[in-house]
N, C-alpha and C. Protein backbone atom coordinates (compact mmCIF):
# COMPACT_ATOMS: atom_id res chain seq x y z
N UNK A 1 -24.60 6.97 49.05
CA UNK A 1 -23.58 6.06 49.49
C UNK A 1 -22.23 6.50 48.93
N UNK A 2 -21.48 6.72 49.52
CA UNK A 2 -19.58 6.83 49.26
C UNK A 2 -19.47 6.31 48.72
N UNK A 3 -18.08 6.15 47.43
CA UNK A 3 -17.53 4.77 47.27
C UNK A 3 -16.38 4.64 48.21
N UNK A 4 -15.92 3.41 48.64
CA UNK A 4 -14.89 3.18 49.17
C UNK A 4 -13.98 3.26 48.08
N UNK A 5 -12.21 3.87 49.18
CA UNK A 5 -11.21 3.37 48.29
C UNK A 5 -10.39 2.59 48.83
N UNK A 6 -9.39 1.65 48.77
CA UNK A 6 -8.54 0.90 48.88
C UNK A 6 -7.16 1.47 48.83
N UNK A 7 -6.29 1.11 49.78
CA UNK A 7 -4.89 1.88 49.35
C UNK A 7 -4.28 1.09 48.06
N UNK A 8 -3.51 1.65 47.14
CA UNK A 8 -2.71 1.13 46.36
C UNK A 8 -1.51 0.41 46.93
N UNK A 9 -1.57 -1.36 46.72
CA UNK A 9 0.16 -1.25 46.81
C UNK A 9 0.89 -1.31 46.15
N UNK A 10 0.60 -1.57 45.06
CA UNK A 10 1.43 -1.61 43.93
C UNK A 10 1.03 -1.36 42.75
N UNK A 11 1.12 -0.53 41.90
CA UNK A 11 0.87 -0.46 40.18
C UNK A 11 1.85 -0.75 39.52
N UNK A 12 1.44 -2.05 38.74
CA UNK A 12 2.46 -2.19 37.92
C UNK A 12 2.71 -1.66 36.47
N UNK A 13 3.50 -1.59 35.96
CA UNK A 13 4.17 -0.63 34.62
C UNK A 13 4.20 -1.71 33.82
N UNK A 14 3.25 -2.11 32.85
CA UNK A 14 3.49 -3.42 31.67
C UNK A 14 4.24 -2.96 30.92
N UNK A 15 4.55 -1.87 30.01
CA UNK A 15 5.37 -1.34 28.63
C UNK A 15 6.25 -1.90 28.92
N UNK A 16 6.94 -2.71 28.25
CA UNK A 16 8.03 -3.45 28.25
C UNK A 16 8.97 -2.74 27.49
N UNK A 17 8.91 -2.35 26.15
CA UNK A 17 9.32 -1.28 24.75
C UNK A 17 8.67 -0.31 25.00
N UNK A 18 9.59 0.48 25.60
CA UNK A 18 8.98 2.34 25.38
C UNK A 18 8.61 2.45 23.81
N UNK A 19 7.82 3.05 23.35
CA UNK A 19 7.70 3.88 22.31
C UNK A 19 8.71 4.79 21.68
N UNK A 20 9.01 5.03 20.17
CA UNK A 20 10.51 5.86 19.98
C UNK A 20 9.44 7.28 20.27
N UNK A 21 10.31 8.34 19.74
CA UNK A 21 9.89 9.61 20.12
C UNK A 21 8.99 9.87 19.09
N UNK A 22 9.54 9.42 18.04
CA UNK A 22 9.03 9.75 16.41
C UNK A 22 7.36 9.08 16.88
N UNK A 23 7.13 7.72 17.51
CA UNK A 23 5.81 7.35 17.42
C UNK A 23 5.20 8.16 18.00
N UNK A 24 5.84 8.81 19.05
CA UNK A 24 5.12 9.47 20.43
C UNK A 24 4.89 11.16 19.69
N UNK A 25 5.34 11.73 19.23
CA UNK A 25 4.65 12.79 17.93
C UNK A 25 4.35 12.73 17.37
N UNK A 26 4.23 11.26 16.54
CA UNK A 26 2.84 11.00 15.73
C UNK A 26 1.50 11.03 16.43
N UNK A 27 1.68 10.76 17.24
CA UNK A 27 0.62 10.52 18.04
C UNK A 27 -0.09 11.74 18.87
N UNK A 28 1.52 12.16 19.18
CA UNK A 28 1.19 13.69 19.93
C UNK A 28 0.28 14.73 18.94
N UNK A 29 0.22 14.61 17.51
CA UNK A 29 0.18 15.35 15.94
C UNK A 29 -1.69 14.93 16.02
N UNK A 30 -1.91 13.76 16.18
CA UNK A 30 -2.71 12.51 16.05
C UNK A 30 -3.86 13.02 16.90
N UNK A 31 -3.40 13.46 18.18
CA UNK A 31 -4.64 13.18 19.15
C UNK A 31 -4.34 14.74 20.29
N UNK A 32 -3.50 15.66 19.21
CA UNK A 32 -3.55 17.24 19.77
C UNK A 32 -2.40 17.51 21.19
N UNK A 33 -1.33 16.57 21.46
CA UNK A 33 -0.83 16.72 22.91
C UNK A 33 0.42 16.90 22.03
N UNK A 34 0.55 18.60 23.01
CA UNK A 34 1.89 18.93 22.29
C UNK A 34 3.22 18.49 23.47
N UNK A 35 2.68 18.12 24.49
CA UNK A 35 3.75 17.60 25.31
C UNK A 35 4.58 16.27 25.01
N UNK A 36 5.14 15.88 24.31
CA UNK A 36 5.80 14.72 23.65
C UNK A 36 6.90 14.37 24.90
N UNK A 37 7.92 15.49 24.97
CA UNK A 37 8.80 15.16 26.17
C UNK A 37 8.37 15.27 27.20
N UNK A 38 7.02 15.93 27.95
CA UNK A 38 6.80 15.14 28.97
C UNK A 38 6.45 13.94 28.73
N UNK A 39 5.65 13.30 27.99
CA UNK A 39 5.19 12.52 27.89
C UNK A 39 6.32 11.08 27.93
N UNK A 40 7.42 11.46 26.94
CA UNK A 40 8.74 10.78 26.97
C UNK A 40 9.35 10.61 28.29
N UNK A 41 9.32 11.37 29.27
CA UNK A 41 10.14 11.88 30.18
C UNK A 41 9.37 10.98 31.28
N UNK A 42 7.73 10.83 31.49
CA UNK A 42 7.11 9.82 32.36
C UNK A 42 6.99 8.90 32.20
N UNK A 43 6.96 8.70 30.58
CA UNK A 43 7.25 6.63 30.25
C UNK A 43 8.17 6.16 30.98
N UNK A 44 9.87 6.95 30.76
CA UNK A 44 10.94 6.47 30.87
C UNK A 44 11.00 6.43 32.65
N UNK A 45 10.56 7.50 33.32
CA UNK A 45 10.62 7.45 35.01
C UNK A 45 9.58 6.12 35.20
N UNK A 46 8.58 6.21 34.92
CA UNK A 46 7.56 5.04 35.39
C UNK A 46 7.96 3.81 34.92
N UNK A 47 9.07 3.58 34.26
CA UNK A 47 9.75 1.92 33.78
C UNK A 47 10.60 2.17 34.52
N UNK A 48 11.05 2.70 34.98
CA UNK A 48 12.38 3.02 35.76
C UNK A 48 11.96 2.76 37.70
N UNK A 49 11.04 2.88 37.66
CA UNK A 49 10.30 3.05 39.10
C UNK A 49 9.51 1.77 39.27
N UNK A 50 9.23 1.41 38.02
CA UNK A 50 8.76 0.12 38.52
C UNK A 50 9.82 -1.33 38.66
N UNK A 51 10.70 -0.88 37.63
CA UNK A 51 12.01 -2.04 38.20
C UNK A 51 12.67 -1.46 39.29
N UNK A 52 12.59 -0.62 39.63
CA UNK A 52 12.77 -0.81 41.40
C UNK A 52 12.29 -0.98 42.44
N UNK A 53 10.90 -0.60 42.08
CA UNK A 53 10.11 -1.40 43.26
C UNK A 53 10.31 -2.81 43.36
N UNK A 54 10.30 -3.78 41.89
CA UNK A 54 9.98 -4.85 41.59
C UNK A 54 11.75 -5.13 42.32
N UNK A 55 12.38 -4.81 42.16
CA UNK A 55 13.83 -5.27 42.85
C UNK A 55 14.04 -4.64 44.34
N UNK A 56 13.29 -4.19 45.04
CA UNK A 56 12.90 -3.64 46.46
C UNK A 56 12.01 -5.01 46.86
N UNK A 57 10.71 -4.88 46.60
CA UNK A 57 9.97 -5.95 46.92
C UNK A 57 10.85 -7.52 46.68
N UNK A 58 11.60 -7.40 45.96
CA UNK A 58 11.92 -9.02 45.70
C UNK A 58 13.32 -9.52 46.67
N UNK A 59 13.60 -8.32 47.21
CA UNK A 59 14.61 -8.22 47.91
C UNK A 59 13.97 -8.57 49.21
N UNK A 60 13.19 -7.62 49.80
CA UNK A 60 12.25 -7.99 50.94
C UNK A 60 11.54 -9.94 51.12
N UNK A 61 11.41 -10.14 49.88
CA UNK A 61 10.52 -11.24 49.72
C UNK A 61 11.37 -12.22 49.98
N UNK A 62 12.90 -12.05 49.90
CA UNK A 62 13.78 -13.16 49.93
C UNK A 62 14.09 -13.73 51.81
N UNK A 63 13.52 -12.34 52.37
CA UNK A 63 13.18 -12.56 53.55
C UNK A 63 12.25 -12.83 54.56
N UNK A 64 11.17 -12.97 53.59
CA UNK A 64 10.04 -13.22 53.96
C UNK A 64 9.48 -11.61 54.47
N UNK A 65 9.88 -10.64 53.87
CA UNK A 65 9.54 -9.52 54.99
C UNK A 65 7.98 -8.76 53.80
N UNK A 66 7.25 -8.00 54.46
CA UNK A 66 6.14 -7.34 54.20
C UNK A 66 6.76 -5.81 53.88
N UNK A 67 6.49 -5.06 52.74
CA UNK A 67 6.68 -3.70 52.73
C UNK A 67 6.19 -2.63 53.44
N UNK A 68 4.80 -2.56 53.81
CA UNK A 68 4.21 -1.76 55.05
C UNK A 68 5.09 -1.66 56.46
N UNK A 69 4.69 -3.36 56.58
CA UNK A 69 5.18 -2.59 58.24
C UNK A 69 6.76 -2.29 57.70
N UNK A 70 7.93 -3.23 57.05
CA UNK A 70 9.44 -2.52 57.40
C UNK A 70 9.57 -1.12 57.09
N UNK A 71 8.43 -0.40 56.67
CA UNK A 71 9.09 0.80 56.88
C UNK A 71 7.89 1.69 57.91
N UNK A 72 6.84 1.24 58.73
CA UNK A 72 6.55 1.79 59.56
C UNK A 72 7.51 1.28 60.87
N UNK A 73 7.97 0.28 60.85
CA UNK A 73 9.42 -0.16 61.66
C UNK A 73 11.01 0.97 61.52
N UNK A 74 10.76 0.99 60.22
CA UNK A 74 12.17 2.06 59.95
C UNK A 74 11.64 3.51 60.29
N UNK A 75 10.60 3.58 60.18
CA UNK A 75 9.93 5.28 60.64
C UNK A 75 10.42 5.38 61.95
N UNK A 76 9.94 4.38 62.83
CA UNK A 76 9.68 3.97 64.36
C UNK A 76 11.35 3.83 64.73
N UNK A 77 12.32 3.38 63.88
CA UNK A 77 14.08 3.58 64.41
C UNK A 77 14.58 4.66 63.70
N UNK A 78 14.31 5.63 63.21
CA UNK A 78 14.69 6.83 62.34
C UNK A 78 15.42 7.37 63.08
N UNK A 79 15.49 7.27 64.56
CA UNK A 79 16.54 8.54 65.61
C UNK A 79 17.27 7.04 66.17
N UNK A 80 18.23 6.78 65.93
CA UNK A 80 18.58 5.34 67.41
C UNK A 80 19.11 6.10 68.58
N UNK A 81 19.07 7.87 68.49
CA UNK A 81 19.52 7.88 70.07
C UNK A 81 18.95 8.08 70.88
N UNK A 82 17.09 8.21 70.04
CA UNK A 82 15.90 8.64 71.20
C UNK A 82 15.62 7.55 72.05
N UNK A 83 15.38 7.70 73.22
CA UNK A 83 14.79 6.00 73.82
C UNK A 83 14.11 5.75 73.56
N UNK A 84 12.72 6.44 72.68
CA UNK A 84 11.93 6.08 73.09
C UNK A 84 11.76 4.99 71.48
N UNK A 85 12.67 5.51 70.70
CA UNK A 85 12.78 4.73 69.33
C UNK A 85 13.67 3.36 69.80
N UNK A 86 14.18 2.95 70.77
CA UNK A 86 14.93 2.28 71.50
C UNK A 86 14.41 0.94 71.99
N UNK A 87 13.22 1.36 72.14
CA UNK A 87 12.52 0.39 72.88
C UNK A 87 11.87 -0.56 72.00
N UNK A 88 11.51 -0.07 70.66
CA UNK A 88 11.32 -1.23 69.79
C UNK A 88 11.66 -2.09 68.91
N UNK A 89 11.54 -3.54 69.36
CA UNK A 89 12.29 -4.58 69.18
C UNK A 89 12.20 -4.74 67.33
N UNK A 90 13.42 -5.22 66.88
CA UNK A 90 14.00 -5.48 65.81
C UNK A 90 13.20 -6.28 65.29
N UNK A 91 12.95 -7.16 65.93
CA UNK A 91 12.32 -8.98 65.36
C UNK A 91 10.88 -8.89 65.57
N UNK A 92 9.92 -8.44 65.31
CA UNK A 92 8.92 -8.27 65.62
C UNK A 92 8.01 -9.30 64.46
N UNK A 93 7.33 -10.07 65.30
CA UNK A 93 6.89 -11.11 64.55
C UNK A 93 5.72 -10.39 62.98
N UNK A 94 5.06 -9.54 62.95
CA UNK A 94 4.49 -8.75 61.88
C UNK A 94 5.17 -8.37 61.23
N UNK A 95 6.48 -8.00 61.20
CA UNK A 95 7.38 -7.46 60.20
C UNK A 95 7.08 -8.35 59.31
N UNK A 96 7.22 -9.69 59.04
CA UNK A 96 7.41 -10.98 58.63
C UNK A 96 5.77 -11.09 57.75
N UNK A 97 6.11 -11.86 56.80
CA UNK A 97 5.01 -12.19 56.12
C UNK A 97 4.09 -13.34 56.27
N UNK A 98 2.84 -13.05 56.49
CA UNK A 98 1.71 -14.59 57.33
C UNK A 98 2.15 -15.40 56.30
């Protein structure tokens, strides 16, 4: 039997307080990972990425709108001078959240 997977929609980033650098080479010293600045370098992007999703989504939410479809909607108007991107309507009741 397979396992199924599920799409991700969101992972959220709890660290609230990055770690200083000094902890993060103790640790790096600690448990053999000599990559400290990567390691520094993905804390700081992944807190950084998650307050913008979290201010994307909350932006959307003030409109009641769903993140999937508005941007399989924005895929679908990506050219406005093709017709054939033309033809689909703005207000589309699924954009919108049940």
């Amino acid at each position: 039997m397979q396992p199924t997977t599920q799409p991700c929609t969101h992972i959220m980033f709890e660290l609230k307080d990055l770690p200083s650098r000094e902890t993060l080479e103790h640790f790096g010293k600690l448990y053999d990972n000599p990559d400290v600045e990567g390691l520094y370098t993905w804390l700081v992007w992944a807190s950084a990425t998650d307050e913008m999703l979290s201010a994307f989504n909350a932006n959307l939410a003030r409109e009641n709108l769903a993140q999937t479809p508005f941007f399989v909607l924005l895929l679908l108007k990506r050219n406005p001078g093709d017709s054939r991107s033309a033809r689909w309507p703005m207000g589309w009741p699924w954009l919108r959240r049940p």
